[in-house]
Protein backbone atom coordinates (compact mmCIF):
# COMPACT_ATOMS: atom_id res chain seq x y z
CA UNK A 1 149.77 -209.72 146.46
CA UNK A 2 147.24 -210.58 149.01
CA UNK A 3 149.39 -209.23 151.93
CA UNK A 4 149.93 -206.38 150.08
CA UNK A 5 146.27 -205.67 149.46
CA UNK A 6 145.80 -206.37 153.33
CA UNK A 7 148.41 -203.92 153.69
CA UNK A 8 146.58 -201.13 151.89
CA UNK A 9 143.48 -201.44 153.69
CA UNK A 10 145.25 -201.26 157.12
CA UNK A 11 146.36 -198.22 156.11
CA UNK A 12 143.42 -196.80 154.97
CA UNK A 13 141.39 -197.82 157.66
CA UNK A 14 143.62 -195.94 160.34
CA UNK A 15 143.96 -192.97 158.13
CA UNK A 16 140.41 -192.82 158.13
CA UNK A 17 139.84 -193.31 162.02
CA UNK A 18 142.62 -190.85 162.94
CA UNK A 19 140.78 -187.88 160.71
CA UNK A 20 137.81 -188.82 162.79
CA UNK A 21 139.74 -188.42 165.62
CA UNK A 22 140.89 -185.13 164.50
CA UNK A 23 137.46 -184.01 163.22
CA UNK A 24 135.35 -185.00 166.79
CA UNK A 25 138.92 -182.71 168.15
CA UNK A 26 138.21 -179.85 166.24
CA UNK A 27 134.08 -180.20 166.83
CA UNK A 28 134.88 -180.19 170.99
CA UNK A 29 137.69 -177.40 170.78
CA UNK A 30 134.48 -175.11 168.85
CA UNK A 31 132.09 -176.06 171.25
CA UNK A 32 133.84 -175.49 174.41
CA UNK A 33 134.73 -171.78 172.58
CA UNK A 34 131.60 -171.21 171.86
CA UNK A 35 130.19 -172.28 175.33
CA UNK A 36 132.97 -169.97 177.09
CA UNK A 37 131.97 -167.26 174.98
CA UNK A 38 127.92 -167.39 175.56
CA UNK A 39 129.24 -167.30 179.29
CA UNK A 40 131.43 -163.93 178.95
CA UNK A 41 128.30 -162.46 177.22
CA UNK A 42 125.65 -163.36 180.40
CA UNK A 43 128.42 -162.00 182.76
CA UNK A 44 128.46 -158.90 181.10
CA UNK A 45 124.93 -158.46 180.44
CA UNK A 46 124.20 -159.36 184.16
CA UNK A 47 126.92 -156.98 185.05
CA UNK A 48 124.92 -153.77 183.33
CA UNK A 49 121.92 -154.77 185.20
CA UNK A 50 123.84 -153.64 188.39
CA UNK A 51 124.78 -150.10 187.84
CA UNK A 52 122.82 -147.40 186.00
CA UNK A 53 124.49 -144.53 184.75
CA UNK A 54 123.12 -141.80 186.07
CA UNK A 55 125.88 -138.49 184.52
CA UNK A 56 129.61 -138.45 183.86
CA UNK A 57 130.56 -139.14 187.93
CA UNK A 58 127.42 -139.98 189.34
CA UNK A 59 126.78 -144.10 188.89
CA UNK A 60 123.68 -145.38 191.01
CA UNK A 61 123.19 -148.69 192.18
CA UNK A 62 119.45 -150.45 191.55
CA UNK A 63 117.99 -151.46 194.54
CA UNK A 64 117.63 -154.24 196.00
CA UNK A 65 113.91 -154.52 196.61
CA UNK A 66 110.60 -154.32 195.58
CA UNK A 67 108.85 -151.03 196.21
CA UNK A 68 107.50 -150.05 197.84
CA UNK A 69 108.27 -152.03 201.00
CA UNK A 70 104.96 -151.84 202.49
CA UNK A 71 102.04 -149.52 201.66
CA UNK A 72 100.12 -146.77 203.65
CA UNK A 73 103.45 -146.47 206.19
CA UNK A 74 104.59 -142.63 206.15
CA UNK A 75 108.20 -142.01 208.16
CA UNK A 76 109.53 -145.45 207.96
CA UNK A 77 112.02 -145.50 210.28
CA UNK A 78 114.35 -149.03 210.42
CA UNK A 79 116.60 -149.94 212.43
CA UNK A 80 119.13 -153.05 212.31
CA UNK A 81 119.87 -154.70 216.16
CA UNK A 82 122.34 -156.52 217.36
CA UNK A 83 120.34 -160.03 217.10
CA UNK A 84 120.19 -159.62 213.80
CA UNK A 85 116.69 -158.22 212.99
CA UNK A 86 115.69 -154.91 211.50
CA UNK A 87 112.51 -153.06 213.55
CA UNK A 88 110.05 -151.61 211.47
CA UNK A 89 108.09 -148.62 212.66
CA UNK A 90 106.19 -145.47 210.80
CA UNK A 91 102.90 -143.48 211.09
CA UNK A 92 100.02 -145.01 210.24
CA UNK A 93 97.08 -143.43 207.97
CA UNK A 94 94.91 -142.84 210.85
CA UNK A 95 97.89 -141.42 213.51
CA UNK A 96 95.93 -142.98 216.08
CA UNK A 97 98.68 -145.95 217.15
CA UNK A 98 102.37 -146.83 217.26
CA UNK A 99 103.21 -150.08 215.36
CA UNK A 100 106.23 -152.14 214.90
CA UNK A 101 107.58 -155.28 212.55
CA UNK A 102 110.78 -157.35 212.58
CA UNK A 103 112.38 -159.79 210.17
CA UNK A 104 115.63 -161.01 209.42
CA UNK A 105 115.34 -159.05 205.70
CA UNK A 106 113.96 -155.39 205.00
CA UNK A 107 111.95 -157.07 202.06
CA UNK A 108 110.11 -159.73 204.39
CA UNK A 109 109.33 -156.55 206.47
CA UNK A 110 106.26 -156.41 203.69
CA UNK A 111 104.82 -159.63 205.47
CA UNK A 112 105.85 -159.22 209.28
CA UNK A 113 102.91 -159.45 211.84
CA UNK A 114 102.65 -156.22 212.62
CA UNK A 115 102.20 -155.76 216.34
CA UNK A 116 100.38 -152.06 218.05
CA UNK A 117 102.48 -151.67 220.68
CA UNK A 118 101.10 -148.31 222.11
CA UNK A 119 97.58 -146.35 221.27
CA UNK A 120 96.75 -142.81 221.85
CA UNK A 121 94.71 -141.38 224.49
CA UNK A 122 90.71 -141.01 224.36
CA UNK A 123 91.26 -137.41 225.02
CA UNK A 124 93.73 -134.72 226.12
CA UNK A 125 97.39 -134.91 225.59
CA UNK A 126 98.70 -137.57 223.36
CA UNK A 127 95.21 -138.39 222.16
CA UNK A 128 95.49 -136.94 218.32
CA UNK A 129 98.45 -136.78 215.55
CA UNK A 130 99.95 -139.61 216.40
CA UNK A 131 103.31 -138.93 214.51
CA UNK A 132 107.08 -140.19 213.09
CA UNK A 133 107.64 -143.05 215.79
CA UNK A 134 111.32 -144.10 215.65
CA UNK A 135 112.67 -146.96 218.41
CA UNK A 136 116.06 -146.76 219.58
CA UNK A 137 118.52 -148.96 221.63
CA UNK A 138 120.41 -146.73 224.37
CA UNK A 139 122.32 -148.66 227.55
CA UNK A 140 120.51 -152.06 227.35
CA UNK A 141 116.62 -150.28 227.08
CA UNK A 142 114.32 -149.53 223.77
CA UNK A 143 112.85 -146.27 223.46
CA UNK A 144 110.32 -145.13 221.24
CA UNK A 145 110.42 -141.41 220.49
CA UNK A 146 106.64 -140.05 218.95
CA UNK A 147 105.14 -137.23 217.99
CA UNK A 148 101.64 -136.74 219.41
CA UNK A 149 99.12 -133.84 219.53
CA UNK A 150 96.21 -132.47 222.05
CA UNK A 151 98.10 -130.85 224.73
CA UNK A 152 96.29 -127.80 226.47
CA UNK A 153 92.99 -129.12 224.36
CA UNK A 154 94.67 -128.24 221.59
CA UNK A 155 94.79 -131.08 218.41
CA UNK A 156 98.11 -129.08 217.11
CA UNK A 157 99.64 -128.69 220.47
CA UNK A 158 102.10 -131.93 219.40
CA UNK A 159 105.36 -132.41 221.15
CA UNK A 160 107.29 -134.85 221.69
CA UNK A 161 106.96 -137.82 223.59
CA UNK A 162 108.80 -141.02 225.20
CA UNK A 163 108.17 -144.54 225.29
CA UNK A 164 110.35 -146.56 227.44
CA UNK A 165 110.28 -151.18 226.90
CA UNK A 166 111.33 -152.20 230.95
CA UNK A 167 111.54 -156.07 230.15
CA UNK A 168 112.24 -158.34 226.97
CA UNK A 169 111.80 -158.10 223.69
CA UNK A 170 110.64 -154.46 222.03
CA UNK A 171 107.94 -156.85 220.22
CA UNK A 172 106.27 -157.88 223.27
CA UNK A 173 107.59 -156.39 226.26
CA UNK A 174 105.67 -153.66 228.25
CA UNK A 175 105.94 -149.99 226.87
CA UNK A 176 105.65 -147.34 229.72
CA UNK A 177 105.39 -143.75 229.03
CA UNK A 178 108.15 -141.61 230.31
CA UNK A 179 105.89 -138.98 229.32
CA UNK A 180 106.53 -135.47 227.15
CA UNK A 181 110.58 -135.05 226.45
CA UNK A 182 112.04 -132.97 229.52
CA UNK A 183 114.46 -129.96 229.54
CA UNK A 184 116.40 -128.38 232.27
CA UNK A 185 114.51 -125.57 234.19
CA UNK A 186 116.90 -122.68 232.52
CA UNK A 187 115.85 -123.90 229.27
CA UNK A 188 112.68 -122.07 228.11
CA UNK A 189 112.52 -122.36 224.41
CA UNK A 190 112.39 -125.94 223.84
CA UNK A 191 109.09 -127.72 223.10
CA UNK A 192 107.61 -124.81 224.27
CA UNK A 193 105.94 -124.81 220.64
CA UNK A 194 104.84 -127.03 218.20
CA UNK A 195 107.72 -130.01 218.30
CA UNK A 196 108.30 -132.88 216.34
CA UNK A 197 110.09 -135.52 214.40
CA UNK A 198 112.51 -136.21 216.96
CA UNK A 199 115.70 -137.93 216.76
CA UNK A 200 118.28 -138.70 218.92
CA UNK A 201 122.25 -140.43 217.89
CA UNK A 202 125.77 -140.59 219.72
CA UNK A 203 128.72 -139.37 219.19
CA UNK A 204 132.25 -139.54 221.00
CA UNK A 205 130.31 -140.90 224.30
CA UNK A 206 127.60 -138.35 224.08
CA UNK A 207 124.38 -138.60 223.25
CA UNK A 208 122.35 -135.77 221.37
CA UNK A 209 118.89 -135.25 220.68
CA UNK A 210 117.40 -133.60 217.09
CA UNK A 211 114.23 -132.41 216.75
CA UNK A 212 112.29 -130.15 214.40
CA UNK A 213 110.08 -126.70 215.93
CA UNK A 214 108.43 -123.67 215.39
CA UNK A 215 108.82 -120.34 216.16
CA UNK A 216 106.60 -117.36 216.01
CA UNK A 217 108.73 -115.57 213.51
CA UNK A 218 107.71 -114.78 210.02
CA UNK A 219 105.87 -117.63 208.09
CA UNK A 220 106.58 -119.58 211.29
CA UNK A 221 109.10 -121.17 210.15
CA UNK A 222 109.89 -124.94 211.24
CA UNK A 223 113.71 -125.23 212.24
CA UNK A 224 115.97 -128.22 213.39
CA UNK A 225 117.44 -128.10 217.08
CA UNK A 226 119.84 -129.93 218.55
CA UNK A 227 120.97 -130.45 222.14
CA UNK A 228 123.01 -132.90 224.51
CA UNK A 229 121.00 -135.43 226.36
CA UNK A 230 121.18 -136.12 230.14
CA UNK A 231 119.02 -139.33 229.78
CA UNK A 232 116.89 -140.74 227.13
CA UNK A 233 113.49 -138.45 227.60
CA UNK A 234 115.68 -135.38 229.20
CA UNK A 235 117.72 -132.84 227.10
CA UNK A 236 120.23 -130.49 229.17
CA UNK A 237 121.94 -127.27 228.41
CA UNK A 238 120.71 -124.65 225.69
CA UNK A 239 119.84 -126.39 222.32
CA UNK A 240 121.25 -124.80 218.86
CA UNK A 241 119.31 -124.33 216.23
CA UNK A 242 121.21 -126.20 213.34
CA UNK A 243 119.16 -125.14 209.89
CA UNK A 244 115.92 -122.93 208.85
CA UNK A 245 114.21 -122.68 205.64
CA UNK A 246 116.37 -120.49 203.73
CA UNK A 247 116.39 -122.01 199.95
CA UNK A 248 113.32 -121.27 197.70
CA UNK A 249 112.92 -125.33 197.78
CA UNK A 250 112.50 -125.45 201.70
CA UNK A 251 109.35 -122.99 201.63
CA UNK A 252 107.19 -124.87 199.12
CA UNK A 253 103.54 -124.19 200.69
CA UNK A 254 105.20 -124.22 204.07
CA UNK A 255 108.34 -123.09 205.69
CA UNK A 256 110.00 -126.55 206.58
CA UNK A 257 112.63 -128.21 207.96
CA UNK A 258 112.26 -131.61 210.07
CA UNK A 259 112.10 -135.30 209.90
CA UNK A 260 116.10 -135.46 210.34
CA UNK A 261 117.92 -138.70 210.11
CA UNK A 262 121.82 -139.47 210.80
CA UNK A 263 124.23 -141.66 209.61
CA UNK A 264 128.27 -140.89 210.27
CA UNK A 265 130.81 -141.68 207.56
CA UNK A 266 134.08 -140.24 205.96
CA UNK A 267 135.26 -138.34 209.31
CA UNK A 268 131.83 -136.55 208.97
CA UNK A 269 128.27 -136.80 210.47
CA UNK A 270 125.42 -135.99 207.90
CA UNK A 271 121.64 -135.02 208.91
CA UNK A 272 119.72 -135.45 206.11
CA UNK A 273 116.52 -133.59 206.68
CA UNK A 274 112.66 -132.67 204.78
CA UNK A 275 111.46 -129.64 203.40
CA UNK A 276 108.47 -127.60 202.16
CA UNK A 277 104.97 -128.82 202.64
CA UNK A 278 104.26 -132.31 202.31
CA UNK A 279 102.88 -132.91 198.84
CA UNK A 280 105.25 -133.72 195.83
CA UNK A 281 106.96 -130.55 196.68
CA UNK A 282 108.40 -132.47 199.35
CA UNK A 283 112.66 -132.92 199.54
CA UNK A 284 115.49 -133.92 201.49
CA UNK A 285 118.05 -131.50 202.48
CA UNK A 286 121.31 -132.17 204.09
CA UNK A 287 123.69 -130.72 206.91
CA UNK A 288 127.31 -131.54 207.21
CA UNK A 289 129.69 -131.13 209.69
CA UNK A 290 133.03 -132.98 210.90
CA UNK A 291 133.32 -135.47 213.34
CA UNK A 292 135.83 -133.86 214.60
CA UNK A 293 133.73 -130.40 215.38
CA UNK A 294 132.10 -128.66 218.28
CA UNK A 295 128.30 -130.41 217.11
CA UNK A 296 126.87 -127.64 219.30
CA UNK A 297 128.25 -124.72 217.44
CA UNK A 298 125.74 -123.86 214.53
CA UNK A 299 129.22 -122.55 212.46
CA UNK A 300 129.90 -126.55 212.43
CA UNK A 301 126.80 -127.15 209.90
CA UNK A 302 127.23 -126.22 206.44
CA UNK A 303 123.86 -127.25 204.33
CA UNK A 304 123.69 -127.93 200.69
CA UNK A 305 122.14 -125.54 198.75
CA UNK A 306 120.18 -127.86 196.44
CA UNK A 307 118.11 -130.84 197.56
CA UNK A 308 119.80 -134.12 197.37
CA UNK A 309 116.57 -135.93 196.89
CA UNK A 310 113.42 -134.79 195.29
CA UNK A 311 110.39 -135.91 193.02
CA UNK A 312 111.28 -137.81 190.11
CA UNK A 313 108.36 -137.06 186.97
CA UNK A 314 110.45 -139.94 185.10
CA UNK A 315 109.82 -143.09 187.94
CA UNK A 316 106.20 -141.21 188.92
CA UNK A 317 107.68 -141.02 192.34
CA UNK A 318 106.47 -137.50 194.55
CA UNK A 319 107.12 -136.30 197.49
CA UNK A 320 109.92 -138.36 198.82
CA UNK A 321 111.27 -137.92 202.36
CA UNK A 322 111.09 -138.23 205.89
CA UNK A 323 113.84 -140.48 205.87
CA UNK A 324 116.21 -143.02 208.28
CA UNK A 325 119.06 -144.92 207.18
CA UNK A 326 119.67 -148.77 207.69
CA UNK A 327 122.78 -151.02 206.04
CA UNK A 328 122.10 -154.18 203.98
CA UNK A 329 122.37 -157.66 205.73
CA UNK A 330 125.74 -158.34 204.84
CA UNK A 331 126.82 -154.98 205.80
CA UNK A 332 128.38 -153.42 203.30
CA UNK A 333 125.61 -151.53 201.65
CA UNK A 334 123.94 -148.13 202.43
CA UNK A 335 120.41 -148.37 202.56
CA UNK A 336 117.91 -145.13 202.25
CA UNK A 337 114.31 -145.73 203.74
CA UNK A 338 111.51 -143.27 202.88
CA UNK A 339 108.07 -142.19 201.29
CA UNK A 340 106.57 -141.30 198.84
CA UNK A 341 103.45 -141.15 196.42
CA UNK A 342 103.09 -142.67 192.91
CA UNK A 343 101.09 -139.98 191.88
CA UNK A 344 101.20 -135.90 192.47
CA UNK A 345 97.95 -134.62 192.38
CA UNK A 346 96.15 -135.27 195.57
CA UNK A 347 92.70 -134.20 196.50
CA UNK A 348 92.30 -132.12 199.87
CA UNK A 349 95.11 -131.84 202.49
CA UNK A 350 97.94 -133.94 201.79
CA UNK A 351 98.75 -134.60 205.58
CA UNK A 352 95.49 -136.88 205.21
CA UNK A 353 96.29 -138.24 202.00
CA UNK A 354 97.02 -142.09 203.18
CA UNK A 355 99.25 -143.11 200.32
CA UNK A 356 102.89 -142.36 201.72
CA UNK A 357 104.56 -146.16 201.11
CA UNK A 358 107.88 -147.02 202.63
CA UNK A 359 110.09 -147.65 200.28
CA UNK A 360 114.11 -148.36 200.25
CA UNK A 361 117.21 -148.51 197.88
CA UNK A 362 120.61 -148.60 198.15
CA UNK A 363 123.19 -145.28 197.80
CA UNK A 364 126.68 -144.74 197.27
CA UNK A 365 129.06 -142.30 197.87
CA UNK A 366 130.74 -139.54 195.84
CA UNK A 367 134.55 -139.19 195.67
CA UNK A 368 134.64 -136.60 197.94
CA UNK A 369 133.11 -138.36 200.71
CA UNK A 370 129.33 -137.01 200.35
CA UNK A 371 126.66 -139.35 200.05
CA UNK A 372 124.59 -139.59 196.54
CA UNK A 373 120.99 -140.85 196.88
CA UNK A 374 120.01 -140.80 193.19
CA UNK A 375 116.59 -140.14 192.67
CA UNK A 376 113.70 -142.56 193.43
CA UNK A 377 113.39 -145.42 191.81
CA UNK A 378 109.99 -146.61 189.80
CA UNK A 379 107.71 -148.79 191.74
């Protein structure tokens, strides 16, 4: 009887440890479902963070950064070297200097030292309007390209102008002036007027040169030119004009077209380019032609009719343009730099108004090959 009992309680006893066994099973089987599931909710959470719907076809990334990038810097221009840093330059409020940054992030630009590489003159030419620097890398030298006014006496006789780096770095090497950008004797028209917001890019081993003037036609209209260069401050042959204000949204206050930037993609080469005057009515237009085309035939350009990039009343955002183009530091992101005002009314001429900030985000591209900027994001 007494093994029997022993028996019993054997039994019972493992019974009763294997449904623990099964229980403390069932418990870690919930919790690791429960645990996987809390995960597959963040992802997808996180994942709508990164894309906001913007229309049926038209989804536009967030950006990346904080805007704006750095305050009081109108026509940011950056551009991403070789060694790994991105050069900073724009106009500054009082268009009296050229300045540049570098860091190893577009963000950290924000916090660069900010060096003055170049100042104007005391008097005379290149002494006022000290405009829309951009540097460039061509064959092993930096070049800054500048607007600057005061030639002939005059504090609107601005043109275009050439700074050359002849030894190390563009931070603190020596800037020389190669002086106002030449021409070839037979070419009469160009610079000739008031000239600015130059640009220059290559393109199947040539090098061209983009910059914005005006003629004495009606409303004096400010068009785009382009022309092949025969060294970096000398442009050769007859230039083209490539786009005038022709849409009711390029002759806002002013009849505008200039600060063009470049960036090549999808067998095609796009200028973006501003319009109107340079309050809130301010755009970006853009020019397309094939990479494959005559560039100096003006039949190659086709222009949208609408502005790809314009005031947003939504994000407070006004004015945005005078852009360039950089790529993210991995390199597989588009990148928009620009300016703009978080506010539209502005007291006075807005050419002296001193709130232009940089700012950036990324774009994509549509499906047939056209870039799509969005609109401006909120600061």
């Amino acid at each position: 009887m007494q093994n029997s009992g022993n028996k019993k309680k054997r039994r019972y006893f493992i019974l009763e440890n294997f449904n623990k066994v099964k229980l403390f099973t069932w418990l870690g089987v919930l919790i690791i479902i429960f645990i996987t599931t809390l995960c597959i909710f963040a992802c997808c959470a996180q994942s709508n963070k990164s894309i906001d719907q913007k229309g049926e076809n038209d989804i536009v990334e967030h950006q990346d950064f904080n805007n704006p990038i750095i305050e009081q810097r109108a026509d940011p221009w950056i551009y991403k070297h070789t060694d790994g840093f991105y050069y900073f330059t724009a106009s500054v409020p009082e268009y009296d200097r050229i300045i540049l940054r570098r860091a190893k992030i577009i963000q950290d630009l924000a916090m660069a030292e900010e060096n003055i590489i170049w100042e104007k003159h005391d008097s005379g030419e290149m002494s006022v309007h000290i405009w829309a620097p951009e540097i460039h890398y061509i064959k092993g030298k930096w070049y800054i390209y500048f607007a600057a006014g005061g030639l002939g006496g005059d504090i609107w006789g601005i043109r275009p102008y050439v700074l050359e780096c002849v030894n190390g770095s563009p931070m603190t090497g020596r800037w020389i002036e190669k002086g106002i950008m030449q021409k070839s004797p037979e070419d009469k028209f160009s610079f000739s007027n008031f000239s600015l917001d130059a640009t220059t890019f290559e393109h199947n081993g040539v090098r061209y040169f983009v910059w914005a003037q005006k003629t004495g036609e009606f409303n004096h209209p400010s068009n785009l030119y382009l022309a092949e260069m025969e060294n970096p401050w000398t442009i050769k042959g007859v230039p083209v004009m490539i786009t005038t204000p022709e849409y009711s949204w390029e002759k806002i206050g002013f009849w505008v077209n200039e600060g063009a930037a470049v960036i090549k993609r999808n067998d095609r080469i796009f200028i973006s380019y501003s319009a109107s005057a340079t309050d809130s009515n301010y755009c970006m237009g853009l020019l397309t032609a094939s990479d494959t085309a005559d560039l100096l035939d003006q039949n190659s350009w086709k222009k949208s009719p609408e502005p790809v990039f314009k005031s947003s009343e939504e994000n407070s955002q006004y004015g945005p343009g005078h852009n360039s183009f950089s790529i993210s530091e991995d390199g597989n992101k588009d990148i928009l730099v620009y300016h703009a005002r978080n506010y539209k009314d502005i007291v006075g001429d807005p050419l002296y108004d001193p709130n232009r900030h940089t700012r950036a985000q990324i774009f994509n591209w549509n499906e047939d090959g056209t870039p799509n900027f969005g609109i401006p994001v909120p600061d």
